[in-house]
Structures are given as structure tokens and as C-alpha cells.
N, C-alpha and C. Protein backbone atom coordinates (compact mmCIF):
# COMPACT_ATOMS: atom_id res chain seq x y z
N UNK A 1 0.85 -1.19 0.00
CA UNK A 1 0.00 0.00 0.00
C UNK A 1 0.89 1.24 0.00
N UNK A 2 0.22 2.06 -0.43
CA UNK A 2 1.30 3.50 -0.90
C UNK A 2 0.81 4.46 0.43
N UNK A 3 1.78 4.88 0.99
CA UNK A 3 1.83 5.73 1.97
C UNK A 3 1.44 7.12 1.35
N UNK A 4 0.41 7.69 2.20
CA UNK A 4 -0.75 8.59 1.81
C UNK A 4 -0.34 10.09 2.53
N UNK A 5 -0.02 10.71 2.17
CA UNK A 5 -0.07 12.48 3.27
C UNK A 5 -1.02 12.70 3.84
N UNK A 6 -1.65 12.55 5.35
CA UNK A 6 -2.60 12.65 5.29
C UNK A 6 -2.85 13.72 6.33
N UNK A 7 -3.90 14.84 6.28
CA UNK A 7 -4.04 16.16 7.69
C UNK A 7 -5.45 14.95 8.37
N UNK A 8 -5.26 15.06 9.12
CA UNK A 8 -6.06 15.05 10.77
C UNK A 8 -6.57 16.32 10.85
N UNK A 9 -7.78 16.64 10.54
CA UNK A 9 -8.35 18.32 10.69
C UNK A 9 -9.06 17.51 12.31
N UNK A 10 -8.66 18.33 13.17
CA UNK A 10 -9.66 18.41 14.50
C UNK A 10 -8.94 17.34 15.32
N UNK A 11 -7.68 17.80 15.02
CA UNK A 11 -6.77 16.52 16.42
C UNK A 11 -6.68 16.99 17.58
N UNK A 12 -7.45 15.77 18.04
CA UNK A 12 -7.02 16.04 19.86
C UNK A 12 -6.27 15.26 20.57
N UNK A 13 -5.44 15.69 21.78
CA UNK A 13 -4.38 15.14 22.14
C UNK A 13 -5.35 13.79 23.53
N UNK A 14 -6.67 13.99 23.28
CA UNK A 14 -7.42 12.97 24.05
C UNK A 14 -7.38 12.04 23.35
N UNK A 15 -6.65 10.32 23.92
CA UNK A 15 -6.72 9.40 23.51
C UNK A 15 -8.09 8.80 23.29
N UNK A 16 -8.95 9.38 24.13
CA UNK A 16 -10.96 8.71 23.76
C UNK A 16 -11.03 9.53 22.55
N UNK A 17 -10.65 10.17 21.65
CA UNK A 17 -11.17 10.83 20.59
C UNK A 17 -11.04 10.03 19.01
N UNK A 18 -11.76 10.23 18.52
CA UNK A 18 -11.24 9.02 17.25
C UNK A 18 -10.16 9.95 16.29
N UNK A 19 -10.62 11.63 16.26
CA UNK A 19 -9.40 12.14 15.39
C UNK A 19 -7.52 11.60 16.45
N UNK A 20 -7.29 10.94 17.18
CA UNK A 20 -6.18 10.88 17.86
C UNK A 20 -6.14 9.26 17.65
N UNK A 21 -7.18 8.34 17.38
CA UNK A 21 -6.87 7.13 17.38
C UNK A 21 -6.74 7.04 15.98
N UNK A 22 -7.37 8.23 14.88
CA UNK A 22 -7.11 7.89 13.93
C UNK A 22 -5.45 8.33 13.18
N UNK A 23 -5.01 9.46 14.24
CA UNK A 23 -3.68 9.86 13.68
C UNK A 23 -2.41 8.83 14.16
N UNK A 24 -2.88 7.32 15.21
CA UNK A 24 -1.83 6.86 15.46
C UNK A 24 -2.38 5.36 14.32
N UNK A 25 -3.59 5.47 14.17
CA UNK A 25 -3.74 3.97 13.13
C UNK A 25 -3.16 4.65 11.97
N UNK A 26 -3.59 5.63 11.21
CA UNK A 26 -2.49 6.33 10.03
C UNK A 26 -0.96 6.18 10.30
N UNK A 27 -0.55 6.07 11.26
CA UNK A 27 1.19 6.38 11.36
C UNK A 27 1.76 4.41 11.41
N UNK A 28 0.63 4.10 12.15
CA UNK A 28 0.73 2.13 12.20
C UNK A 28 0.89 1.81 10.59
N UNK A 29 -0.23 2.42 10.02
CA UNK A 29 -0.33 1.82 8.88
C UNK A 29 0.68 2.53 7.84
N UNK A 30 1.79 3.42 8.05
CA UNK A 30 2.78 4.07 7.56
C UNK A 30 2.75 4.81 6.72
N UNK A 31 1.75 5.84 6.89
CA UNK A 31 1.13 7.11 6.02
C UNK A 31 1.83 8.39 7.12
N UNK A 32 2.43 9.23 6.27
CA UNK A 32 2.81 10.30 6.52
C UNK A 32 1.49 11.37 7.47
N UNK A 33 1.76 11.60 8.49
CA UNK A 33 -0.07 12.64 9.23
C UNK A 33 0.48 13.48 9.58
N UNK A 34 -0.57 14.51 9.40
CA UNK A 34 -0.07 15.80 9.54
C UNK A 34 -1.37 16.18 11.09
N UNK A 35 -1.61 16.43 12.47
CA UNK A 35 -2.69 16.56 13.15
C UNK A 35 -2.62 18.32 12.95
N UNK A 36 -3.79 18.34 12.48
CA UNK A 36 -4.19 20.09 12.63
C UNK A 36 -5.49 20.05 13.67
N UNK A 37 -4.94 21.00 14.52
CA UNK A 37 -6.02 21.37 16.00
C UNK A 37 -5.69 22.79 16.32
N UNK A 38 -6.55 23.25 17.03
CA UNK A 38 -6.53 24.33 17.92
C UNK A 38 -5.99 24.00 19.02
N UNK A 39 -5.48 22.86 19.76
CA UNK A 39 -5.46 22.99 21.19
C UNK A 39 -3.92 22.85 21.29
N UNK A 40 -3.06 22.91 21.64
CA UNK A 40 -1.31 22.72 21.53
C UNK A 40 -1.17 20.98 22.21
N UNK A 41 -0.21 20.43 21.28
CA UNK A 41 0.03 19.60 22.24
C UNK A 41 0.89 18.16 21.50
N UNK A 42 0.55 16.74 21.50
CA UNK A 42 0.97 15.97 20.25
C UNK A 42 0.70 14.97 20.79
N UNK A 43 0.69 13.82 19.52
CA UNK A 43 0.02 12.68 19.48
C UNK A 43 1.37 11.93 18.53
N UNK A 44 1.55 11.09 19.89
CA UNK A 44 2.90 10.07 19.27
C UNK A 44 4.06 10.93 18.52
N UNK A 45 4.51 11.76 19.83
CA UNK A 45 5.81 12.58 19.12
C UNK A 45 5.35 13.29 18.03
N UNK A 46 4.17 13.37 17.47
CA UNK A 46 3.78 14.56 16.02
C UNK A 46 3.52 15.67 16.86
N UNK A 47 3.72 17.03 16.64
CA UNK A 47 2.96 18.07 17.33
C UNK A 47 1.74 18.06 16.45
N UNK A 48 0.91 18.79 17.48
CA UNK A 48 -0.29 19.02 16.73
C UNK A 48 -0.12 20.76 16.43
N UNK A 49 -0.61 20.73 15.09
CA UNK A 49 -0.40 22.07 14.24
C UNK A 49 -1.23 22.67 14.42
N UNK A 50 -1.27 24.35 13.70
CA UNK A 50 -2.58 25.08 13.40
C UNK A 50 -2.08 25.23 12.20
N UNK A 51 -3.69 25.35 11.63
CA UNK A 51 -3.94 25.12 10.30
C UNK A 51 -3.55 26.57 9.91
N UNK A 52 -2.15 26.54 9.04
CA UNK A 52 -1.57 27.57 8.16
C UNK A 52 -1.20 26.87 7.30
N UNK A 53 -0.42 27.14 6.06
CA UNK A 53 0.04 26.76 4.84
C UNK A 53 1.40 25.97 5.03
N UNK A 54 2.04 26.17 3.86
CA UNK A 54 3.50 25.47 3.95
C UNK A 54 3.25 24.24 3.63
N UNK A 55 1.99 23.15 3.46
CA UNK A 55 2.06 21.36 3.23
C UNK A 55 1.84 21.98 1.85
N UNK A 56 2.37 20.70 1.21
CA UNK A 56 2.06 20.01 -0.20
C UNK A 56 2.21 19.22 -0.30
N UNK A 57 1.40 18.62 -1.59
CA UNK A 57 1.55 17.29 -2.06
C UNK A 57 0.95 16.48 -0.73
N UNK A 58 -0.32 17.12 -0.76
CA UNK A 58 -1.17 16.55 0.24
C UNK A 58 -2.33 15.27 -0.47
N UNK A 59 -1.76 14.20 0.08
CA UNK A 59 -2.96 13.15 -0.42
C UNK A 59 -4.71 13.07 0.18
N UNK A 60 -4.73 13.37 1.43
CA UNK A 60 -5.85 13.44 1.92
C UNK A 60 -6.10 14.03 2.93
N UNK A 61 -7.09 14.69 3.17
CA UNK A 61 -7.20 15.53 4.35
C UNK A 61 -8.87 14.60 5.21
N UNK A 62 -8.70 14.26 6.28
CA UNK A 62 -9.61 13.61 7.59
C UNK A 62 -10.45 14.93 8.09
N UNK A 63 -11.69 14.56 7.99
CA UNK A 63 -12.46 15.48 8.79
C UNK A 63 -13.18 15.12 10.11
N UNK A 64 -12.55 15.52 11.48
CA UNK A 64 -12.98 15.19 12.82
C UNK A 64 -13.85 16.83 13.05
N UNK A 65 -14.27 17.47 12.55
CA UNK A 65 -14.75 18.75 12.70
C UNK A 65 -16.10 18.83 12.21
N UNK A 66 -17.22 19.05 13.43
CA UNK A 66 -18.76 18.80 12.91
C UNK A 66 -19.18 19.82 11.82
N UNK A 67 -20.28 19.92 11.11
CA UNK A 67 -20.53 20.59 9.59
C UNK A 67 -20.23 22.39 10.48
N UNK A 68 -20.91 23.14 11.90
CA UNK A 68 -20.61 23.77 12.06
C UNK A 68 -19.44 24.60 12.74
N UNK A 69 -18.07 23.77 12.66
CA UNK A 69 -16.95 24.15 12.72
C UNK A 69 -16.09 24.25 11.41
N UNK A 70 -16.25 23.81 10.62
CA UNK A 70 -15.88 23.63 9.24
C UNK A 70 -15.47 24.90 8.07
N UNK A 71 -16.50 25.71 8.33
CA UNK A 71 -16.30 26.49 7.45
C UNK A 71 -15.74 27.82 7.27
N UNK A 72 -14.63 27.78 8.98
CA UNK A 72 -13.52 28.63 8.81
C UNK A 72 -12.37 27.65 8.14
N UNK A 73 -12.44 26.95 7.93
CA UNK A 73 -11.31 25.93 7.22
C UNK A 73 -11.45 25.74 5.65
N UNK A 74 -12.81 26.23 5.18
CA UNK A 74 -12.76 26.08 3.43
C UNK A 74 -11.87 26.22 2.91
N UNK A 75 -11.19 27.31 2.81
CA UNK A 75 -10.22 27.75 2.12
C UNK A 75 -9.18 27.29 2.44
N UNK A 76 -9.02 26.89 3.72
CA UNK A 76 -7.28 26.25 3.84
C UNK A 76 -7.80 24.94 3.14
N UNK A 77 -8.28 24.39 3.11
CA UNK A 77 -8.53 22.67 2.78
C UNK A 77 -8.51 22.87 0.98
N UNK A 78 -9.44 23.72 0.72
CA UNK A 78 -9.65 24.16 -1.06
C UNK A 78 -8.37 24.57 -1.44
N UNK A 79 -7.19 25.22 -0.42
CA UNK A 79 -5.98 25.50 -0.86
C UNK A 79 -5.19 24.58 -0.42
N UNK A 80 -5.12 23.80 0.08
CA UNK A 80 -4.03 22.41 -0.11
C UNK A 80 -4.34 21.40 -0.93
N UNK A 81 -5.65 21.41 -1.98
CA UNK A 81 -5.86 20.79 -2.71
C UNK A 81 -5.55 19.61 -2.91
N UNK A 82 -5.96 18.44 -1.59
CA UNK A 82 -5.67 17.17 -1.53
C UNK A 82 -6.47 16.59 -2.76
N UNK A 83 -6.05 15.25 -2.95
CA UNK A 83 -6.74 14.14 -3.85
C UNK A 83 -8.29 14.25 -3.48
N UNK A 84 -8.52 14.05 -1.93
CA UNK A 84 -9.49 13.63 -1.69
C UNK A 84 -9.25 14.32 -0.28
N UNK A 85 -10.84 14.41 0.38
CA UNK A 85 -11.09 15.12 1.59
C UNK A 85 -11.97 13.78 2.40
N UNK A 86 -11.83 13.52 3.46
CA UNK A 86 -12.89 12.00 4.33
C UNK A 86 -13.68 12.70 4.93
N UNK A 87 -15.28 12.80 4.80
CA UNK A 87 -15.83 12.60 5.55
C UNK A 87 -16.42 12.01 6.78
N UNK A 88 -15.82 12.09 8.21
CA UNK A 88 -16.61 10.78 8.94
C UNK A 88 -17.32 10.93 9.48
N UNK A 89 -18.21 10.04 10.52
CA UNK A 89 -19.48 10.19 11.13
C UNK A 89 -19.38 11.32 11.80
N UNK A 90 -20.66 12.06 11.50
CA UNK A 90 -20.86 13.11 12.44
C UNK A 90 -19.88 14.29 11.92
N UNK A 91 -19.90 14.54 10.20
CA UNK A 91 -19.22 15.64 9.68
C UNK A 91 -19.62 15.76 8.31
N UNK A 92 -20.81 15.27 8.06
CA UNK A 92 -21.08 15.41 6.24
C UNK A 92 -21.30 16.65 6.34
N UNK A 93 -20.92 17.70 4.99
CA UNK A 93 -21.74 18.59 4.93
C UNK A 93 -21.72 19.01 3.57
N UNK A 94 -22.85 18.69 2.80
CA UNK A 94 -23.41 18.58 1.47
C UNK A 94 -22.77 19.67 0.94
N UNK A 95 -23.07 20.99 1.74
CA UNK A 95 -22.56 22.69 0.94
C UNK A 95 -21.17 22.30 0.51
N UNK A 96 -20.24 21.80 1.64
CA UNK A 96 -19.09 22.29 1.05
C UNK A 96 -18.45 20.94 0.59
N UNK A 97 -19.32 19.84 0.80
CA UNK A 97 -18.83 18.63 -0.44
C UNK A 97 -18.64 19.01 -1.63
N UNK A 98 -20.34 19.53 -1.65
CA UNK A 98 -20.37 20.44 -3.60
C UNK A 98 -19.22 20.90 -3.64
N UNK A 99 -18.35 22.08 -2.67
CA UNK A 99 -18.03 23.12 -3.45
C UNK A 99 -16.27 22.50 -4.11
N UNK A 100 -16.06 21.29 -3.03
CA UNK A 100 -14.73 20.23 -2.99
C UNK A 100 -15.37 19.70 -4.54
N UNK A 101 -16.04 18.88 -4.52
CA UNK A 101 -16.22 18.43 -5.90
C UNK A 101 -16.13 19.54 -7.30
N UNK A 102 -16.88 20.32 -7.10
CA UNK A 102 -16.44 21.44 -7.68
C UNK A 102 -15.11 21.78 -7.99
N UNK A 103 -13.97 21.64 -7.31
CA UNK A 103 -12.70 21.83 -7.77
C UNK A 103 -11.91 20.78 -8.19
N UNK A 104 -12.64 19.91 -8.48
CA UNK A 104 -12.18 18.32 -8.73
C UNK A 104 -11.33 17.51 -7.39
N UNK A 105 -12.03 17.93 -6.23
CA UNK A 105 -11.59 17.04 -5.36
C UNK A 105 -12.43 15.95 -5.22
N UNK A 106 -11.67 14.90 -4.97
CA UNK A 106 -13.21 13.41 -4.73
C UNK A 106 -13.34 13.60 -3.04
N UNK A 107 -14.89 13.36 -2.77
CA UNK A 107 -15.25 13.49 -1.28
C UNK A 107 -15.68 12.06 -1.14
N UNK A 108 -15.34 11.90 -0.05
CA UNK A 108 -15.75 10.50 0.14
C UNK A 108 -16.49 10.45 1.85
N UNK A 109 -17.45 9.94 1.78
CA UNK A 109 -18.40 9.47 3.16
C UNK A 109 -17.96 8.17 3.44
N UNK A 110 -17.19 8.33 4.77
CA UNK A 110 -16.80 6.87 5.41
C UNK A 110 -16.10 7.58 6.64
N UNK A 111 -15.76 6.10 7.29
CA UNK A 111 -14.58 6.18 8.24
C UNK A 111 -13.39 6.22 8.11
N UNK A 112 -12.38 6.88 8.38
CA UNK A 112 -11.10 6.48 8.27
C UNK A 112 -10.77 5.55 8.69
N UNK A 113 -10.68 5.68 10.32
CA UNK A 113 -10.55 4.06 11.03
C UNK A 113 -11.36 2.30 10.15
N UNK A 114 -12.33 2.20 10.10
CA UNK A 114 -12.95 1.64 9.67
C UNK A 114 -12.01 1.13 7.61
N UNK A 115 -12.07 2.31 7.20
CA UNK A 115 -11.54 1.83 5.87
C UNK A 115 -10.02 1.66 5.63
N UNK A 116 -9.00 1.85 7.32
CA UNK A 116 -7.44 1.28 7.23
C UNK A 116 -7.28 -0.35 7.71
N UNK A 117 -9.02 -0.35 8.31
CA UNK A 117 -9.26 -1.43 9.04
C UNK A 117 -9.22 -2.40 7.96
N UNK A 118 -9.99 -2.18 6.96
CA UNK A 118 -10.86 -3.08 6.11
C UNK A 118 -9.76 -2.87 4.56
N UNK A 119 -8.46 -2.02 4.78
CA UNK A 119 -7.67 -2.44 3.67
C UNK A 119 -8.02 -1.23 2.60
N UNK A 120 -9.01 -0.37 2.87
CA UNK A 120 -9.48 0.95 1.53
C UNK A 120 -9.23 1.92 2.02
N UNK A 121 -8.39 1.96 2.64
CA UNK A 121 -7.35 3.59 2.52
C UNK A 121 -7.26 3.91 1.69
């Protein structure tokens, strides 16, 4: 399997959180993660970032951020122009799927955890 770039939007340094179980199953499964949060701190020696510029050659960006936290982040996410953006439970949000598809990003509705589980990363 090809090791993926992947942002963690909404990492928390709480191990009960799935954006934190999902930034250490990404690093198990040997994909490059990037955790972007507001809160300071890190998950398995990564610091956790704030979302400014500087990545490229971003393969996918994880969404742990419910539909109404989201949309101070459009533009950073529309400007790192990953392959693809993950939707997971408890973060669809139709408006700005459109506007990702719209720039030829593919959106995808699933789990992260769930699809490194099952081999469709």
C-alpha cells in the first residue's frame, strides 16, 4: 500500500477521541499525518499544528470537525488541494462537499478508522 499524506483536521491530544486514534492507526499503517487542532500539544511525538500553509503534495485531508466548525477551514482545505477530503461520522456537509467536488476534489463518506481497518485507505 502506498503511503498517503494525510491532515487530521480536529486533532485532539485525548486518547478517547477518534481524530487521535485515527492519527496513530495512520502512522501504524505508515502514512505520513499531519494533526491540525486548535489545542497545543501531540500525538505520538507529532505536534499538533494550526492550520496555516506550507504542506504540499497533500494526499488526503480527515475530517474530525462537525458541519458547524468547518467552514472557517474552506479555504485552507480548497488551498491544499488534496486528492481527496474523508468525511466521517458526524461531519457530512453537502454545501461544502459540492463546493470540494467542484474543484475536482473526490469526497468520500466513510470512516477512516474503519476503511485502514478493512484495507481501503
Amino acid at each position: 500500500m502506498e503511503a498517503k499524506k494525510t491532515i487530521v483536521l480536529g486533532a485532539s491530544t485525548n486518547p478517547s477521541r477518534y481524530s487521535n486514534m485515527a492519527v496513530k492507526k495512520l502512522l501504524n499503517y505508515g502514512h505520513e499525518v499531519v494533526p491540525i487542532g486548535i489545542k497545543k500539544g501531540e500525538i505520538e511525538g507529532i505536534e499538533i499544528m494550526p492550520a496555516e500553509g506550507g504542506l504540499d503534495e497533500v494526499d488526503t485531508v480527515t475530517l474530525y470537525l462537525g458541519p458547524q466548525n468547518q467552514p472557517q477551514y474552506y479555504d485552507y482545505i480548497k488551498d491544499l488541494n488534496p486528492k481527496r477530503v474523508i468525511f466521517n461520522p458526524g461531519t457530512i456537509n453537502h454545501k461544502f462537499m459540492e463546493q470540494l467536488e467542484k474543484q475536482g476534489i473526490e469526497v468520500v463518506d466513510a470512516c477512516t478508522l474503519v476503511m485502514l481497518s478493512a484495507n481501503t485507505y
